[in-house]
Protein backbone atom coordinates (compact mmCIF):
# COMPACT_ATOMS: atom_id res chain seq x y z
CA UNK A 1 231.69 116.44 212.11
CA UNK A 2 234.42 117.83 214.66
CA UNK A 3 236.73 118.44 211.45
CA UNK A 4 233.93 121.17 210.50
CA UNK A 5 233.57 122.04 214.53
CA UNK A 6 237.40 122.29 214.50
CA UNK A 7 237.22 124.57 211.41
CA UNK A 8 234.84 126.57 212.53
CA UNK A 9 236.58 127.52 215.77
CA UNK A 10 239.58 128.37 214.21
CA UNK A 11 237.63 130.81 211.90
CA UNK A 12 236.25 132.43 215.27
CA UNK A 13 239.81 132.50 216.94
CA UNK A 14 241.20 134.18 213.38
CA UNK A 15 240.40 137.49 214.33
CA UNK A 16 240.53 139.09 217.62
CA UNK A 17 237.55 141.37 217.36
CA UNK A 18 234.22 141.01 215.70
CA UNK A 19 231.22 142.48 215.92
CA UNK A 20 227.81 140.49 216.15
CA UNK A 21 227.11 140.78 212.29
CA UNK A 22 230.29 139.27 211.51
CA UNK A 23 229.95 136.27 213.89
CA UNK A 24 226.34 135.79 213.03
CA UNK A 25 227.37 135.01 209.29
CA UNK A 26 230.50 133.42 210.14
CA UNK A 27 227.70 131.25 212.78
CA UNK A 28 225.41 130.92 209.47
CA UNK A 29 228.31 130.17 206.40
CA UNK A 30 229.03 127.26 209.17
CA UNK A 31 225.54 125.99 210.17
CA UNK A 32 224.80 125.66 206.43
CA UNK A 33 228.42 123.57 205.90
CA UNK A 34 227.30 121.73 208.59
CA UNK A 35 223.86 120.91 207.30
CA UNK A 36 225.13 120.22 203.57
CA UNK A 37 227.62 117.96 205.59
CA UNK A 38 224.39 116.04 207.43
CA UNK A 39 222.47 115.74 203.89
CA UNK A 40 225.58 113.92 202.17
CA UNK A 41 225.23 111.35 204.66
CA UNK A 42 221.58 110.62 203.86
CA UNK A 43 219.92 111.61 206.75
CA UNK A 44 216.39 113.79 206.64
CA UNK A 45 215.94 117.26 206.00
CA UNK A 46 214.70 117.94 209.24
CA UNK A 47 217.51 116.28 211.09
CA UNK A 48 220.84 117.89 208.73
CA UNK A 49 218.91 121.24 210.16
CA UNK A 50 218.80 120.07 213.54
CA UNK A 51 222.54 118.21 213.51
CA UNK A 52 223.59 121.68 211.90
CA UNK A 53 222.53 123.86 214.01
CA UNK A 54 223.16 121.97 216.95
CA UNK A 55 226.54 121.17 215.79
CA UNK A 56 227.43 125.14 215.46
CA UNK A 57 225.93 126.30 218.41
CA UNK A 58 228.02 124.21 220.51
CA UNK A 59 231.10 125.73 219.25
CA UNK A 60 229.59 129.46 219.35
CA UNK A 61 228.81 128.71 223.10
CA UNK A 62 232.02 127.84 223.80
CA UNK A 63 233.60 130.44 222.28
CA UNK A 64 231.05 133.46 223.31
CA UNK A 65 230.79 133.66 227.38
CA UNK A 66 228.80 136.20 227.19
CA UNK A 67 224.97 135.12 226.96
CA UNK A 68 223.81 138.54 225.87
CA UNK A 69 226.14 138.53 222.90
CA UNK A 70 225.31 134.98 222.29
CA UNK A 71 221.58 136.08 222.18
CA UNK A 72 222.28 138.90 219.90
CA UNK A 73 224.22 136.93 217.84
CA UNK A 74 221.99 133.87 217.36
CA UNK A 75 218.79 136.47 216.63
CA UNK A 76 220.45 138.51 214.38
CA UNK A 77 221.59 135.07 212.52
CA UNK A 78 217.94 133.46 212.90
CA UNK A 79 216.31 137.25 211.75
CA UNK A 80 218.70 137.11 208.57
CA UNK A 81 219.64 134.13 208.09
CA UNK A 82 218.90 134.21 204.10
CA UNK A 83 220.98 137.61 203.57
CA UNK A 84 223.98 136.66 205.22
């Protein structure tokens, strides 16, 4: 998994300024990678979605300081996450 991690940082750090719609589909292209990464190993539906999400957010924490744009971005991700 940190090869997708590492990947998805370096997506993040590929642009100096985004707005929240751009890193909540960036956040959701790499939460579903993640997942689809989970399922090839086997593992239950429930627990790719958890190990995907889980996976992702740790990176997006990292990389946002700010909690109220983390909030923002993670709703706005959650509130769309099909039309992204």
């Amino acid at each position: 998994m940190t090869k997708l991690q590492e990947a998805f940082l370096t997506e993040l750090k590929s642009k100096e300024k985004r707005n929240i719609i751009e890193f909540a589909s960036l956040y959701s292209k790499h939460t579903q990678l993640a997942i689809d990464y989970e399922r090839s190993k086997g593992v239950s539906e429930h627990q790719a979605k958890a190990m995907g999400e889980y996976y992702t957010v740790s990176v997006l924490s990292d990389y946002i300081r700010s909690e109220n744009k983390l909030a923002r971005i993670i709703a706005l991700k959650e509130s769309t996450s099909s039309d992204l």
